[in-house]
Structure formats: C-alpha cells, structure tokens
Protein backbone atom coordinates (compact mmCIF):
# COMPACT_ATOMS: atom_id res chain seq x y z
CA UNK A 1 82.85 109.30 71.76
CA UNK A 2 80.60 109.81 74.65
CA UNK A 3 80.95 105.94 75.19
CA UNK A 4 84.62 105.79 75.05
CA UNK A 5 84.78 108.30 77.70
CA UNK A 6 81.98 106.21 79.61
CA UNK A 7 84.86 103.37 79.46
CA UNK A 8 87.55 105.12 80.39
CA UNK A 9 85.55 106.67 83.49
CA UNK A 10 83.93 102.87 84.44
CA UNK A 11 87.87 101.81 84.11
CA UNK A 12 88.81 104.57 86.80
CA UNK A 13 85.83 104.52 88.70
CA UNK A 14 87.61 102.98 91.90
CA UNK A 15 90.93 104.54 91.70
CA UNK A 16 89.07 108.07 91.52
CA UNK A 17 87.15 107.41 94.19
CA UNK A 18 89.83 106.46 96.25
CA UNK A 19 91.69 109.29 95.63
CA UNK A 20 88.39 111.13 96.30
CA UNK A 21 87.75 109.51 99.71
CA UNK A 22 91.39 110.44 100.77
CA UNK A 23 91.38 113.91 100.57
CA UNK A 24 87.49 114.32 101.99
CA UNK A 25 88.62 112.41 105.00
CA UNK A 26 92.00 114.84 104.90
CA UNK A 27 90.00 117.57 104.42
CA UNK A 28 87.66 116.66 107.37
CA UNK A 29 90.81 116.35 109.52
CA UNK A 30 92.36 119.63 108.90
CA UNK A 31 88.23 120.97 109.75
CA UNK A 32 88.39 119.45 112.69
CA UNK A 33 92.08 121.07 114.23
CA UNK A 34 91.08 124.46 112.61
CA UNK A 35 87.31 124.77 114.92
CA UNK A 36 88.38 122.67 117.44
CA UNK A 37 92.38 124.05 117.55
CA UNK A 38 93.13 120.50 119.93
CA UNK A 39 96.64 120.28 120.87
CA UNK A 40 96.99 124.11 119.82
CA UNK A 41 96.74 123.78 115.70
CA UNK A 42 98.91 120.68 115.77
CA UNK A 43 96.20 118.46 113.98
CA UNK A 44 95.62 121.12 111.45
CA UNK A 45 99.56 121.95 110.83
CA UNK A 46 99.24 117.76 110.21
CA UNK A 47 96.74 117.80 107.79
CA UNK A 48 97.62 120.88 106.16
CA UNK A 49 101.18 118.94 104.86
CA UNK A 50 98.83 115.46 104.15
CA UNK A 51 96.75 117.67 101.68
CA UNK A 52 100.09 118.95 100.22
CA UNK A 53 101.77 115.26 99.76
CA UNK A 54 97.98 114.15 98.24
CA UNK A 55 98.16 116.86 95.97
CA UNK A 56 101.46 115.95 94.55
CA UNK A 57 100.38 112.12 95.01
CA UNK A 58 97.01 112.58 93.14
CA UNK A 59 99.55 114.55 89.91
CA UNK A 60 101.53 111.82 90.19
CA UNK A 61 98.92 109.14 89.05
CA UNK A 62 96.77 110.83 86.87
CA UNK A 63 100.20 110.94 85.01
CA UNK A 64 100.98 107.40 85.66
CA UNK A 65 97.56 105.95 85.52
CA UNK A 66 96.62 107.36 81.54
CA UNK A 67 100.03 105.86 80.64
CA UNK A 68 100.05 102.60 82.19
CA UNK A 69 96.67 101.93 81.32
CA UNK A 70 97.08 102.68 77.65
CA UNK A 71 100.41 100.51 77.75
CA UNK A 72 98.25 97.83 79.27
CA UNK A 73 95.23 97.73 76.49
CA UNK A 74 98.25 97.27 73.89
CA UNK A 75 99.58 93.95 75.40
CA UNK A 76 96.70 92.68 77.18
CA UNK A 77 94.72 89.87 75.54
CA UNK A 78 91.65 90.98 77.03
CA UNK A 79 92.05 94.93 77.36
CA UNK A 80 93.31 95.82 73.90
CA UNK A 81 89.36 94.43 72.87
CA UNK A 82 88.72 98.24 72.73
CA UNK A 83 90.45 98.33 69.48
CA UNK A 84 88.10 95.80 68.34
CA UNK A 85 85.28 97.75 68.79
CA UNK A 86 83.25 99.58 65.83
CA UNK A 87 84.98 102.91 66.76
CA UNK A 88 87.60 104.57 64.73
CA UNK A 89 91.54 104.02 65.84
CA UNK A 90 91.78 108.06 66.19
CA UNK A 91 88.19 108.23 68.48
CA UNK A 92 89.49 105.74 70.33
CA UNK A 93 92.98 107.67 71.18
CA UNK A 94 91.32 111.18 71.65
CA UNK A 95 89.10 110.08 74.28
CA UNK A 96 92.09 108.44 76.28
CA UNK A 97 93.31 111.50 75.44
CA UNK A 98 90.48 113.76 76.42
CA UNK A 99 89.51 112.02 79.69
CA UNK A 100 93.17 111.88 81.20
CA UNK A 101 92.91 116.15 80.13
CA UNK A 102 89.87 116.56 82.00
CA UNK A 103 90.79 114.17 84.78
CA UNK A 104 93.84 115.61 85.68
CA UNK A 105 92.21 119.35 85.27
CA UNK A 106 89.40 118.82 87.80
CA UNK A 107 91.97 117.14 90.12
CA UNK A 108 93.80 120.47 89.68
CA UNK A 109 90.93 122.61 90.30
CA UNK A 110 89.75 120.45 93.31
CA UNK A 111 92.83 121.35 95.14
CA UNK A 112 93.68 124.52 93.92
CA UNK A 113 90.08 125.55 94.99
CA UNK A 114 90.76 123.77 98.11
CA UNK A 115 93.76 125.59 99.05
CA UNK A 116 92.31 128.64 98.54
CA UNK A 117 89.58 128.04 100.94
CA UNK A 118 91.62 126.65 103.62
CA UNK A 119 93.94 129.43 103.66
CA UNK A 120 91.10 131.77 104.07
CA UNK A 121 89.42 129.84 106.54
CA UNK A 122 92.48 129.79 108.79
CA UNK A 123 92.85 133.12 108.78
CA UNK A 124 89.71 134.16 108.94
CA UNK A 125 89.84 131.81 111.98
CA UNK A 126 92.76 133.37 113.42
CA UNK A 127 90.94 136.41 113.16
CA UNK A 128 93.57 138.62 110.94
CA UNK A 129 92.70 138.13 107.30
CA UNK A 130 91.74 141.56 106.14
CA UNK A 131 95.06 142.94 108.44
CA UNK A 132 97.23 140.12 107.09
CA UNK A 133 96.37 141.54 103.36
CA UNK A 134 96.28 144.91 104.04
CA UNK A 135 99.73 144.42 106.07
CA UNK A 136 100.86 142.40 103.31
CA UNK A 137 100.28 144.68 100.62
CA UNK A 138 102.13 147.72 102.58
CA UNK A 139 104.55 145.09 103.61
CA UNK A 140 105.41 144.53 99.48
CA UNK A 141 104.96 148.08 98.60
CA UNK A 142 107.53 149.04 100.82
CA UNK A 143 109.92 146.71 99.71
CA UNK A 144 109.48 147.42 96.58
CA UNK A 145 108.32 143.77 95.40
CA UNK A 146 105.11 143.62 92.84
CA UNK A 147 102.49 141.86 93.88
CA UNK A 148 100.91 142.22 90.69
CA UNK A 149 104.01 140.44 88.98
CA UNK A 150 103.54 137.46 91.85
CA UNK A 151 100.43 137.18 90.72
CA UNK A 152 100.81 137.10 87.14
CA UNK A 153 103.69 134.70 87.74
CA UNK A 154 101.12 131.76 89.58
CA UNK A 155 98.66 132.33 86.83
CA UNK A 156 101.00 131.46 84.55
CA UNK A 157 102.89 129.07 86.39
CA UNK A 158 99.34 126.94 85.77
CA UNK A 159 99.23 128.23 82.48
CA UNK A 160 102.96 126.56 81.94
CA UNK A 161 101.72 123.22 83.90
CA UNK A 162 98.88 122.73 81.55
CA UNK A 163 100.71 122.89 78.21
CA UNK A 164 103.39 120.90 80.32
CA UNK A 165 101.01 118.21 81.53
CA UNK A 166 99.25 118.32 77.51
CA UNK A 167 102.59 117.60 75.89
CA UNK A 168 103.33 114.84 78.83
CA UNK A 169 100.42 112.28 77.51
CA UNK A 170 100.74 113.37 74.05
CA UNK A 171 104.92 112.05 74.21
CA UNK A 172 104.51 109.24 76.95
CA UNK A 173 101.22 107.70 74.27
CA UNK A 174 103.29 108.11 71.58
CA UNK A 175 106.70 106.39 73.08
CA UNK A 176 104.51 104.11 74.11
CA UNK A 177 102.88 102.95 70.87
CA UNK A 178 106.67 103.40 68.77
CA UNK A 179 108.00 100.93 71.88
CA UNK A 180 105.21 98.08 70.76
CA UNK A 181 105.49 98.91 67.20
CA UNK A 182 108.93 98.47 66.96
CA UNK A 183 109.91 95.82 69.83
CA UNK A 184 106.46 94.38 69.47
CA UNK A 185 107.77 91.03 71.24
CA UNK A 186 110.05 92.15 73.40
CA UNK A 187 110.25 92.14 76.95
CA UNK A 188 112.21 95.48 77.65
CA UNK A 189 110.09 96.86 75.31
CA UNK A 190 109.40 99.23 78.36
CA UNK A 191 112.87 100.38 78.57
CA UNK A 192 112.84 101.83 74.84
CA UNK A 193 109.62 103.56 75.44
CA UNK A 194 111.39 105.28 78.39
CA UNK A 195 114.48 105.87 76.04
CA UNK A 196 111.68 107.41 73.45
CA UNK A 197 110.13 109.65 75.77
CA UNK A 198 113.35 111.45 76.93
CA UNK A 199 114.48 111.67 73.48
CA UNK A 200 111.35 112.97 72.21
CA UNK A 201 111.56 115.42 75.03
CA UNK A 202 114.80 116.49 74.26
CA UNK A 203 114.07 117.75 71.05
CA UNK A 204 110.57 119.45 72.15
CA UNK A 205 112.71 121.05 74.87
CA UNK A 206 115.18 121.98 72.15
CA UNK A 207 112.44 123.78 70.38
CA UNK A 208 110.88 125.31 73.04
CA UNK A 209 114.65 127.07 74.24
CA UNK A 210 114.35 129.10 71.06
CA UNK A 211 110.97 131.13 72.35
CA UNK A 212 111.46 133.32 75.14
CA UNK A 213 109.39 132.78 78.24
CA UNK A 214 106.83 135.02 80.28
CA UNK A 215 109.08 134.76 83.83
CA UNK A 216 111.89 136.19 82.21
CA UNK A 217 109.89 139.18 80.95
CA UNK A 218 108.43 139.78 84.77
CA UNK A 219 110.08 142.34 86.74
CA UNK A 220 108.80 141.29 90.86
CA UNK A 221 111.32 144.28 92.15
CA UNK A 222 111.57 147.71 91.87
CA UNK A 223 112.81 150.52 93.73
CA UNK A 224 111.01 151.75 96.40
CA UNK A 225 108.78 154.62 95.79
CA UNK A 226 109.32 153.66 91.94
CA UNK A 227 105.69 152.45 91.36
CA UNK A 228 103.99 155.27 92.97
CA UNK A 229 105.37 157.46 90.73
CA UNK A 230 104.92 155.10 87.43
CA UNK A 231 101.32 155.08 88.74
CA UNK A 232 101.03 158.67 88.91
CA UNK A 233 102.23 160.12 85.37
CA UNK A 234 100.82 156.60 83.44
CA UNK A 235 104.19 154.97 83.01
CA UNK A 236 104.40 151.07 82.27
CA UNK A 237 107.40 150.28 84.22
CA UNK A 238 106.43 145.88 84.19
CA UNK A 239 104.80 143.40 81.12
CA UNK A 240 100.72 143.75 81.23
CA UNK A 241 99.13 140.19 81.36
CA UNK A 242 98.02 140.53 77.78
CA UNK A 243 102.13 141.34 77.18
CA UNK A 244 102.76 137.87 79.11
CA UNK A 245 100.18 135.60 77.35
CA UNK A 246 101.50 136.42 73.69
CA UNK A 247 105.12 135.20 75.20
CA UNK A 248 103.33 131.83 75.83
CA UNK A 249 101.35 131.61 72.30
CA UNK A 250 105.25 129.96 70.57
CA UNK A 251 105.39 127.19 73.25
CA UNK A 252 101.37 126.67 72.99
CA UNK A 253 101.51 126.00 69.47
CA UNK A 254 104.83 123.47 69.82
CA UNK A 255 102.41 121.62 72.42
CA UNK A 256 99.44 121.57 70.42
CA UNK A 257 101.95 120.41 67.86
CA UNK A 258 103.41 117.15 69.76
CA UNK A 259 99.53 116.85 70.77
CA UNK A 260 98.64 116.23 67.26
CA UNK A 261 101.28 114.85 65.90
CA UNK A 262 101.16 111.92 68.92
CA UNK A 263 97.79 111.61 68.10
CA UNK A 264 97.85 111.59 64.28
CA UNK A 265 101.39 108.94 64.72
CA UNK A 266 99.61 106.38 67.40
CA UNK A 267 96.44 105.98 65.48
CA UNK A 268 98.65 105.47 62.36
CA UNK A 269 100.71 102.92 64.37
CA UNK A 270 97.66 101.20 65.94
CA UNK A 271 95.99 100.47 62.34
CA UNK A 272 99.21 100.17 59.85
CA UNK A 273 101.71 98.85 62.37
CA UNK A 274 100.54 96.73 65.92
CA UNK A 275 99.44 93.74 65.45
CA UNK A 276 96.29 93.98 68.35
C-alpha cells in the first residue's frame, strides 16, 4: 500500500507543488500589505480575496485531479500499467482512494489554519482583537444571537463537507469505472459517466432527505435576556454538540455506505468487467 500511495504522490508531485508555491507567494503578499500597510491596506485587501479564490481553486482540483487521473489510467495504454502490477485490484483503488482523502484534507487544514492566523494577525495588527471579541460577544448577547450555535454550525459545516467530499470520489470512481465498463469503446463514454454520477447522486440525495439534519435542530436566536436566565436556573434552551453529532451519524453511515459500495463495485468491474 505504502507504494501505491508513493505513486500516486510521485504522480502529483508537480501539481502539489504548484499549488503549494501559489499560496506561499499569496501568503507572502498579504505579509507584506499587513506590516508594511502600503497604499493604506490595499495590497492586503488584494491578497486577502487571492487566498479566498485559491482556496476554492485548490477544492476545485483536488476534486478534479483524483477523477481525471483515475479516468486516465483506465484508457491510457501506458497509465492503466498500474493494474498490471502484483497488487490487488481493491489495494490499488483504496489508495487512489486514500491519497485523494488525505490530499484534499491537508489542503483543507492548510487554509483553514491559514485563515485563522491571518485574521488574527490583522487584528492584532490593527490593534483591537481582544475589544473586537469582547465587543463582539456583548454585541451577540444583546441581540440575542448564539454564538455558541455559530459555532457549532462551522464545525459542522466541515463536518458536512467531509462526508460530502468522501461520497464525491466514492460516486465520481464509480461512474467512472460503470462508463468504461459499459461503453468500453465509446467516445462519449464521458458523457454517461456524467449522466451516472448525477443519477447516482440523486438517489444518495434521496436517501439522505429522509434523516434530519444538525442546522435544522440549531436555534442561532433567542430573545434577549432569554439565555441569561436559561443559564441561571440550568435550562437547555439550544441542541448540545453531542445532541448535533448523533443527527449526523444517519448521513455518515449512507456515505460510508456509497464509500464501500464504490469501492467493493470498481474493483469488481476492474477484474470481472474492463478489459485493461
């Protein structure tokens, strides 16, 4: 296994590092307006949206990249020698499957944990972090808006993003390998693996409708004054976090279902069905 993944990273190597090159040299541009504020935070305002449209550009093809590449190896003549190696059909698919997971998580991480230092930085810069959170937090409280809720609801927005991103490979590999199992020597062969994906969707999605989720469980408003006094005589007036994460559990297991039933159906394919 430990070689597969080896390939797969050797395969990415540039593409990574590319990515990886872009947002260090982004990231040293929004440095450089924050501790040098030239042309009054305009450089920093600049790279501040960059980082934003690389974030979204670096989901975009980790998504792309694990699917095109795999739909590559199956009608390459010199790519699909992978499947020709002494390594099991199933090994082979789990670590595509396993480094596209892990690739697109450290992406994630990488800019989540950059965000979250770059907002601090420019306000600590600015001089008004501690009063921007304290005034913040009064600021909610008298409104009557949870922060605790807010919270909850961007942990679990990445919670939702993970199983979403999971179940994304696990259909777009398997549409993939029923598109070159069944139209094997066609040309629009790609246009019946996009036509399997959304169908295969549409039926996950189907399933998942019947589950409640954790946003509609959060309350982020309450009346004024209300929490105060919730706070004071014990009363549970919003869902806990442990509440929230047993609403996700029904949709978890329906992705870790696709997951193996994609990877259980394309190694079946790959040795029964496609002629490599």
């Amino acid at each position: 296994m430990l070689k597969l993944l080896k390939y797969e990273f050797r395969k990415g190597l540039t593409s990574i590092l590319v990515m990886l090159a872009i947002t260090a040299a982004l990231e040293g541009y929004f440095l450089y307006g924050l501790f040098s504020w030239a042309d009054d935070g305009v450089h920093t305002a600049i790279a501040g949206m960059m980082l934003l449209f690389m974030t979204l550009a670096v989901y975009v093809f980790v998504l792309v990249r694990g699917v095109t590449s795999y739909s590559g190896e199956l009608k390459s003549r010199s790519a699909y020698l992978i499947f020709m190696t002494p390594h099991s059909t199933r090994k082979i698919i789990a670590s595509k499957f396993l480094f596209t997971f892990v690739l697109g998580v450290l992406f994630g991480g990488l800019y989540i944990g950059l965000g979250v230092v770059d907002v601090g930085l420019l306000l600590r810069e600015l001089g008004e972090l501690e009063e921007f959170i304290e005034m913040f937090r009064e600021a909610m409280q008298e409104l009557g808006i949870r922060v605790d809720q807010i919270a909850m609801a961007a942990v679990f927005t990445v919670i939702y993003m993970v199983l979403s991103l999971l179940s994304f490979f696990a259909v777009a590999y398997l549409a993939v390998t029923l598109s070159h199992t069944l139209f094997r020597d066609k040309s629009w062969r790609w246009v019946m693996a996009i036509l399997f994906y959304f169908m295969i969707n549409y039926g996950i999605g189907l399933i998942n409708s019947i589950f409640p989720t954790a946003y509609m469980s959060m309350r982020f408003t309450e009346a004024p004054g209300v929490g105060n006094l919730a706070e004071a005589y014990g009363i549970q007036t919003a869902p806990t976090f442990k509440d929230l994460l047993i609403l996700v559990v029904p949709q978890a297991l329906v992705s870790l279902a696709t997951i193996i039933a994609s990877f259980f159906g394309c190694a079946w394919m790959l040795d029964k069905k496609v002629s490599l």
